[in-house]
Protein backbone atom coordinates (compact mmCIF):
# COMPACT_ATOMS: atom_id res chain seq x y z
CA UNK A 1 7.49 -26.05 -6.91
CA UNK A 2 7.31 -25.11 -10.38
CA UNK A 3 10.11 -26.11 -13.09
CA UNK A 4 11.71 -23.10 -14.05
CA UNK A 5 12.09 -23.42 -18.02
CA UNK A 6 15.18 -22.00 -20.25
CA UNK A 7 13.25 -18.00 -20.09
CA UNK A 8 10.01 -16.99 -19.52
CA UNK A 9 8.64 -13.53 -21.43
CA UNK A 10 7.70 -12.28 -17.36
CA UNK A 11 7.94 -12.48 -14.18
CA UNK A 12 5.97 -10.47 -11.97
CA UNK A 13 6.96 -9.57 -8.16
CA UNK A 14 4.17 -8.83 -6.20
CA UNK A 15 0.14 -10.15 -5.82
CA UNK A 16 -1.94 -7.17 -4.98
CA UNK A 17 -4.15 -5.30 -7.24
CA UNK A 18 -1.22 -4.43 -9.24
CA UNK A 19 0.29 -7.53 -9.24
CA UNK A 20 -2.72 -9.13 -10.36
CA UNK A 21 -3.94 -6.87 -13.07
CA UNK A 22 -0.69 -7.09 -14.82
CA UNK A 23 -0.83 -10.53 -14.64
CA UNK A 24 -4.97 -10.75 -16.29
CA UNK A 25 -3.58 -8.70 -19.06
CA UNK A 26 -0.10 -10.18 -19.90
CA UNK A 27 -1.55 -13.86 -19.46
CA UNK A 28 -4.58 -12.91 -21.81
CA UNK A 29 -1.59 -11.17 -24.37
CA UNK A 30 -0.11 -14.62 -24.28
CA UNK A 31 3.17 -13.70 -22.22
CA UNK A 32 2.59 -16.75 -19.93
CA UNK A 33 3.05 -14.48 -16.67
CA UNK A 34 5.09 -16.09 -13.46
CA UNK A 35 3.40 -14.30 -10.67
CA UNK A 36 5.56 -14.86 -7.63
CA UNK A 37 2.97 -14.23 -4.46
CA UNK A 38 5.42 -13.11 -1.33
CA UNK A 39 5.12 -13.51 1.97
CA UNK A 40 1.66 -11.43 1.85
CA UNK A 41 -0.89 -13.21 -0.64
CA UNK A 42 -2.77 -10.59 -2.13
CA UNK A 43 -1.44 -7.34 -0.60
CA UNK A 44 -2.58 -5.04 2.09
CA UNK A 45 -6.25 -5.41 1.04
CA UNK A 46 -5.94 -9.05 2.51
CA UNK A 47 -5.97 -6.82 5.70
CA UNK A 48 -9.11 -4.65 4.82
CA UNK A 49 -12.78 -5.67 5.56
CA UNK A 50 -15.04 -3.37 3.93
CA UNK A 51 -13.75 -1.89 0.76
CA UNK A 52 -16.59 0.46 -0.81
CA UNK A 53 -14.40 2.47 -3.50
CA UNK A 54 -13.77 -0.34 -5.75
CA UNK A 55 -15.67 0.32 -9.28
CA UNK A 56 -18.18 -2.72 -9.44
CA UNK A 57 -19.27 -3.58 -6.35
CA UNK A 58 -22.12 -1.55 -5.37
CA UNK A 59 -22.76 -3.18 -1.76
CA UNK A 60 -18.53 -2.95 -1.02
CA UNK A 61 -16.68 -6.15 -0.87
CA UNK A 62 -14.27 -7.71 1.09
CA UNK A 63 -10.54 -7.38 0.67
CA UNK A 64 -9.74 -11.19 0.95
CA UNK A 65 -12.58 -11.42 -1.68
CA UNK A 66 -12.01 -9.15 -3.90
CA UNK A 67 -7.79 -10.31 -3.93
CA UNK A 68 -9.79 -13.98 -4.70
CA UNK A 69 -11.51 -13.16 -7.21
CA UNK A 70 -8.02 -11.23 -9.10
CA UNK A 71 -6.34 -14.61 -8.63
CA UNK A 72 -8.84 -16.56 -9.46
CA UNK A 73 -9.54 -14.48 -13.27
CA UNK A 74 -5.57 -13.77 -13.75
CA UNK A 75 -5.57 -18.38 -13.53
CA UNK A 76 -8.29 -18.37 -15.83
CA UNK A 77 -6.10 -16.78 -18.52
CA UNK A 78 -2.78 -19.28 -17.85
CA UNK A 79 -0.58 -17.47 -14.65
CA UNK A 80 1.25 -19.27 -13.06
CA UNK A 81 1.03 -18.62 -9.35
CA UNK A 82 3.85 -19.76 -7.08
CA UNK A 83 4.01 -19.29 -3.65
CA UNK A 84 7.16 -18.39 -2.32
CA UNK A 85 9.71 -15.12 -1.51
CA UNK A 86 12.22 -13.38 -3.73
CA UNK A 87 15.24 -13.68 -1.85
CA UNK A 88 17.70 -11.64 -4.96
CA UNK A 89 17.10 -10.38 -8.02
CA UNK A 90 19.75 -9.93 -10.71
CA UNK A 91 18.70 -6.95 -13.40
CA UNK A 92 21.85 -6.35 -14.67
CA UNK A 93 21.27 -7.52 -18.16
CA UNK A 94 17.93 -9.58 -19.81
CA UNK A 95 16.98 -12.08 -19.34
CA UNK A 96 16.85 -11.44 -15.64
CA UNK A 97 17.42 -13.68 -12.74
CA UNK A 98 14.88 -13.74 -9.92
CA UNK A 99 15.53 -16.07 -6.96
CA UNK A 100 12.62 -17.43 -5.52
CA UNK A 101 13.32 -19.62 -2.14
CA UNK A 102 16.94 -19.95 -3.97
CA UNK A 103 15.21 -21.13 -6.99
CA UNK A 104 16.35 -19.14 -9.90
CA UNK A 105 13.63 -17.96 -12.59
CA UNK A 106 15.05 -15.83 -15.94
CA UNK A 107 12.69 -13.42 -18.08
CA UNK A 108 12.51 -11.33 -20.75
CA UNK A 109 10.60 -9.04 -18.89
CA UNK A 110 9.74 -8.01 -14.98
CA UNK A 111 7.19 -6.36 -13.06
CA UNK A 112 7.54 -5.05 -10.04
CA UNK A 113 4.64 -4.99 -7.49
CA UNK A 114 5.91 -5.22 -4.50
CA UNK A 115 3.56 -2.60 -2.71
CA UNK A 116 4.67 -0.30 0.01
CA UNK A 117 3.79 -0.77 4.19
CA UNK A 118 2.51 1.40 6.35
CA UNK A 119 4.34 2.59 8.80
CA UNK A 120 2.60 1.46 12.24
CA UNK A 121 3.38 2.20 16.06
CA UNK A 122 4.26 -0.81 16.78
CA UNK A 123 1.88 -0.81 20.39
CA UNK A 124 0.56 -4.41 20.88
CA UNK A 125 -2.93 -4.54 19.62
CA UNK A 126 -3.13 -2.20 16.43
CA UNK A 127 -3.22 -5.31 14.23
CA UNK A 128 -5.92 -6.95 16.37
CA UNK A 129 -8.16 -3.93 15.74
CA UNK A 130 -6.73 -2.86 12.24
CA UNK A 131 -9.95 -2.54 10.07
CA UNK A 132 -12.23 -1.98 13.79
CA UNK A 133 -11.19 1.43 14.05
CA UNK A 134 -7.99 1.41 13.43
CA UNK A 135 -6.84 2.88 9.64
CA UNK A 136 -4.21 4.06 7.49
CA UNK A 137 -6.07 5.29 4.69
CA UNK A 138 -8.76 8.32 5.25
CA UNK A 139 -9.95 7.93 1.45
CA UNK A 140 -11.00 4.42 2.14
CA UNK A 141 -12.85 4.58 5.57
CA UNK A 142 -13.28 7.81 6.73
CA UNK A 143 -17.26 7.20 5.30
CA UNK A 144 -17.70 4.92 8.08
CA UNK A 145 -17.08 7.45 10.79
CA UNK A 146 -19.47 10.16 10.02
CA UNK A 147 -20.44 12.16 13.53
CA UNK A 148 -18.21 10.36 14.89
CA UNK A 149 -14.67 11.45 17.20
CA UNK A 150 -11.42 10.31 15.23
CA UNK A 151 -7.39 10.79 16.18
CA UNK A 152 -5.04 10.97 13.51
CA UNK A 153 -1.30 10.42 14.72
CA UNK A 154 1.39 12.64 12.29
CA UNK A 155 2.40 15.91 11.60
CA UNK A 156 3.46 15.89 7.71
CA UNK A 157 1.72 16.45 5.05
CA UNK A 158 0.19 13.48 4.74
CA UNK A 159 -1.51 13.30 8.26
CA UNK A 160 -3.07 16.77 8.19
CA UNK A 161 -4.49 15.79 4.26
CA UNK A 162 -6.31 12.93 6.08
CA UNK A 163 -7.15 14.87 8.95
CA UNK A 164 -8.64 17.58 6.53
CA UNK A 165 -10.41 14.75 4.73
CA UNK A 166 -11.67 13.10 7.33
CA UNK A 167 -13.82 16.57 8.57
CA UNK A 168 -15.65 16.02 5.99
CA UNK A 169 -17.31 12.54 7.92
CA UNK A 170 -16.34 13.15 11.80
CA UNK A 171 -17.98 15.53 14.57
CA UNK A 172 -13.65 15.75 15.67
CA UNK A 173 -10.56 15.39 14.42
CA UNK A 174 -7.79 15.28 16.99
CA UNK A 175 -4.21 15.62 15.72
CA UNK A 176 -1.50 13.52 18.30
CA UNK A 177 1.79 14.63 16.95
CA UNK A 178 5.14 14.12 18.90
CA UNK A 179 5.98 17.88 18.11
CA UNK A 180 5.26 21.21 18.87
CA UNK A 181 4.80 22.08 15.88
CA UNK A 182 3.87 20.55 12.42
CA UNK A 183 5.84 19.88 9.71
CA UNK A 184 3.29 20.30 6.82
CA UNK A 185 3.58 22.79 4.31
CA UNK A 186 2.41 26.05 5.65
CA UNK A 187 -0.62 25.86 3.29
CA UNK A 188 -2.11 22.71 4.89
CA UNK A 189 -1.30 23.91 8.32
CA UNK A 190 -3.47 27.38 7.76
CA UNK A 191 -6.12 25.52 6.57
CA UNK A 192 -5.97 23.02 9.50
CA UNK A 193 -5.77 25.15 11.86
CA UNK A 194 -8.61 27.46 10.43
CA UNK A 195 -10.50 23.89 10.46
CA UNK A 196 -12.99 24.35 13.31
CA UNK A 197 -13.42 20.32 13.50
CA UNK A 198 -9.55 20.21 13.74
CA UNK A 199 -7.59 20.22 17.13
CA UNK A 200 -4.09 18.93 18.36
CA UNK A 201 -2.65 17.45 21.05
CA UNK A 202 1.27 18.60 21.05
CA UNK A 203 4.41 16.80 22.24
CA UNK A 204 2.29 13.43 22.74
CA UNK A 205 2.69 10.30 21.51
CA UNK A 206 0.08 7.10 21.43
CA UNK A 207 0.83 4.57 24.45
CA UNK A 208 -2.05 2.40 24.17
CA UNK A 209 -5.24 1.98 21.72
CA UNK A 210 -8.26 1.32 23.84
CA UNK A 211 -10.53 -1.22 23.07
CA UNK A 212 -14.54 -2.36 23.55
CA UNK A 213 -15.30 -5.51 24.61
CA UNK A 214 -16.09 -6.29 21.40
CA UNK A 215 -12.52 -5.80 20.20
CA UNK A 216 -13.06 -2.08 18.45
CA UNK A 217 -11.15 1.20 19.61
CA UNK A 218 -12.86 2.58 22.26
CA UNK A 219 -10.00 5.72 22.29
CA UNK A 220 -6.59 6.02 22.96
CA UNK A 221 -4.01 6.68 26.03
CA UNK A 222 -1.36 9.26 25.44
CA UNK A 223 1.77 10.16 26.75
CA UNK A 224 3.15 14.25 27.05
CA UNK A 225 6.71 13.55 26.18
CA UNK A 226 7.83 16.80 28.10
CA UNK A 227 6.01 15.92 30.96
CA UNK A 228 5.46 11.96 30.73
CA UNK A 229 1.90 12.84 32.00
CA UNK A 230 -0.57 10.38 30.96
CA UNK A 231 -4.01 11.45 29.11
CA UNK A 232 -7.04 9.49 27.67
CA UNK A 233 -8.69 10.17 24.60
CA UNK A 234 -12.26 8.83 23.97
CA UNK A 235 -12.22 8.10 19.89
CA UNK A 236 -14.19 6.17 17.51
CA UNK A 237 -11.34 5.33 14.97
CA UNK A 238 -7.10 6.01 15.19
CA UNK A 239 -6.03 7.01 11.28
CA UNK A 240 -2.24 6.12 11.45
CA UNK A 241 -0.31 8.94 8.49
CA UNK A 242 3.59 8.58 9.59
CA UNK A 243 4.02 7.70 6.50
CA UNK A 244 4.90 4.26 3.98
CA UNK A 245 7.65 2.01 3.32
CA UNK A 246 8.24 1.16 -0.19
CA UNK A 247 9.19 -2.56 -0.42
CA UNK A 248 12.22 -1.99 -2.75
CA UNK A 249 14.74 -3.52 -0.71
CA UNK A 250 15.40 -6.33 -3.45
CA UNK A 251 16.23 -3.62 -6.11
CA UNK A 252 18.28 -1.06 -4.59
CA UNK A 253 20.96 0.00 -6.54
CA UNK A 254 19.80 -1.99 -9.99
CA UNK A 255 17.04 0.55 -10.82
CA UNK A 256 16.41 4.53 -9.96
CA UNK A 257 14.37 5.35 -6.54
CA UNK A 258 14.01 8.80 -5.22
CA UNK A 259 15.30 9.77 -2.05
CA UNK A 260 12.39 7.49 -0.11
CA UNK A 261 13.15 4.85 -1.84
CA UNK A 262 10.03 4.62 -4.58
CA UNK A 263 11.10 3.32 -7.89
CA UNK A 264 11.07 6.23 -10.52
CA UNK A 265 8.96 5.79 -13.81
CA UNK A 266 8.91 7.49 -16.54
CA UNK A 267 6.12 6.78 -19.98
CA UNK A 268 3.53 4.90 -17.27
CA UNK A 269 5.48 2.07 -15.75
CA UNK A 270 9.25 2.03 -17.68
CA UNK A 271 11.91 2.03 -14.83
CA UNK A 272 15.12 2.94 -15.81
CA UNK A 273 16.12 -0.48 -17.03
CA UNK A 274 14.83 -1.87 -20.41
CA UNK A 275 12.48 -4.25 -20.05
CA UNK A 276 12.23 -3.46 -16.34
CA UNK A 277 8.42 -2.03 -15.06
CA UNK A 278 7.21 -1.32 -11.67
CA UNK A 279 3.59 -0.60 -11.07
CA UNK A 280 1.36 -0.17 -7.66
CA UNK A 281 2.65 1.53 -4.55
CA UNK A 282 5.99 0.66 -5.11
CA UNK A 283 6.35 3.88 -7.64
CA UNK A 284 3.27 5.32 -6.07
CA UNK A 285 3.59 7.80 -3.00
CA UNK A 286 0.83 9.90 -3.22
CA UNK A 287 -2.57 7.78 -4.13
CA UNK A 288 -1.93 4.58 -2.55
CA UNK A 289 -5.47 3.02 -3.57
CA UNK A 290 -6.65 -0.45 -4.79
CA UNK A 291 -8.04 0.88 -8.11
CA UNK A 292 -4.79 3.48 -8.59
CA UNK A 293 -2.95 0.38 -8.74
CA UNK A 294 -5.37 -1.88 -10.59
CA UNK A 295 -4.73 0.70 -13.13
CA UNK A 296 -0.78 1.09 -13.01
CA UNK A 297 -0.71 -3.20 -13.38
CA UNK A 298 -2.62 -2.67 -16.71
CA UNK A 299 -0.22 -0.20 -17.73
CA UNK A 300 2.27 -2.25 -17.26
CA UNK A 301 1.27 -4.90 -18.82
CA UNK A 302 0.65 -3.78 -21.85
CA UNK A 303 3.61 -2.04 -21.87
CA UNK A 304 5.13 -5.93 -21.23
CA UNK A 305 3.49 -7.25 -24.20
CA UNK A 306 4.58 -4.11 -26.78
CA UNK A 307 8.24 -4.29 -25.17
CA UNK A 308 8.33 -8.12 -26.30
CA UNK A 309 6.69 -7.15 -29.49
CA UNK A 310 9.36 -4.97 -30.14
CA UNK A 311 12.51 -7.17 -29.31
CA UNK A 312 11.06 -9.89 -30.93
């Protein structure tokens, strides 16, 4: 465990892109960063195989990799990485307290990048074949599914964006939404239904993902919640959009969220406490991508190193 000393310039929450960015650029600004980890080393895109989006890597890289290689350039330039949760974080006043396994750490400063989670079905096997056909982001792998029969479960807007999107790759698009009707704005749902690729399944929800012998979805079983009839759905890939939880549980009520939840920034990364930025999908609900939040962390920390500039 590390010592905590008297107060450190900043302490950042969170190891994915975000996390890790801010940490490359305080730690090279000479801010000698705390990055606390969680309980998911390197973020979501520990969870993703193939990531082909990422500026630099013309052949696509892995997510484990790539979150390696973050960690291993943000140690080069003097972060300290500690392993271990937040369990409280006191923002009242600087220098703020974060807890870490009941370990208390103070800074001058504190980024938050705690991320956000998709929201899942919760049916047995989804992780097992998460990143075989099974996907919550359209941007990131709806190339590898090009002629190819997808479902997308959702009815907001952000399912019938990714089943828009994902026309642009796949022979079909089937929409499974629990409804009978959407709840999109009207504009997406004219040009969805207009979408020849597009069609829907209505009052249905997913009771089982299907899967190959070689553990990849095969298709999906559905269930007709008027009728409990049972239907099955031959599909190359299931794109989950019910939408994200932001992992702000820690600050509720000590800095401003909107009404999901997603801390509010205002001038790039500034939360509404001094001395107080947040940065990745925790204040991000509409991009949600690897280099969207590579680029909020840098924000952030050189906003870090001007704030400590200033009140020094």
């Amino acid at each position: 465990m590390i010592a905590p000393p008297e107060i450190r310039d900043t302490i950042i929450i969170g190891s994915g892109p975000a996390g890790l960015t801010a940490a490359i650029y305080t730690a090279r600004a000479s801010c000698s960063p705390l990055l606390v980890h969680g309980n998911q080393p390197g973020g979501q895109l520990t969870t993703t195989s193939d990531i082909e989006n990422f500026p630099g890597f013309p052949d696509g890289i892995d997510g484990g990799t790539l979150m390696q290689l973050m960690e291993a350039q943000a140690a080069r330039f003097g972060t300290e990485l500690l392993q271990g949760e937040v369990s409280r974080v006191e923002l009242g006043a600087a220098p703020f307290t974060v807890w870490v396994d009941n370990t208390p750490f103070r800074a001058r400063t504190l980024i938050i990048a705690t991320g956000a989670k998709a929201k899942m079905l919760c049916l047995p096997n989804e992780w097992d074949l998460y990143g075989r056909g099974v996907s919550v982001c359209a941007a990131c792998d709806g190339f590898f599914y090009r002629d190819r029969e997808i479902v997308v479960v959702g009815g907001g807007d952000t399912a019938i964006e990714e089943a828009t999107f994902l026309t642009r790759f796949a022979s079909k698009v089937t929409v499974v939404h629990r409804r009978d009707c959407l709840r999109a704005t009207p504009t997406l749902q004219e040009r969805a239904f207009n979408n020849p690729k597009i069609h829907f399944l209505w009052d249905c929800v997913v009771s089982e993902i299907l899967e190959t012998d070689n553990r990849e979805v095969r298709g999906i079983k559905v269930t007709n919640l008027k009728d409990n009839s049972g239907t099955e759905v031959p599909c190359d890939g299931l794109f989950i959009a019910i939408g994200h939880h932001p992992n702000t549980g820690l600050f509720a009520g000590q800095v401003e969220m909107d009404d999901n939840g997603y801390i509010l920034t205002r001038n790039g990364t500034e939360t509404s406490v001094p001395g107080v930025f947040a940065a990745g999908d925790v204040q991000d609900s509409v991009f949600r991508q690897a280099i969207t939040a590579a680029g909020t962390g840098c924000m952030a920390g050189l906003q870090v190193e001007r704030y400590l500039d200033e009140i020094d």
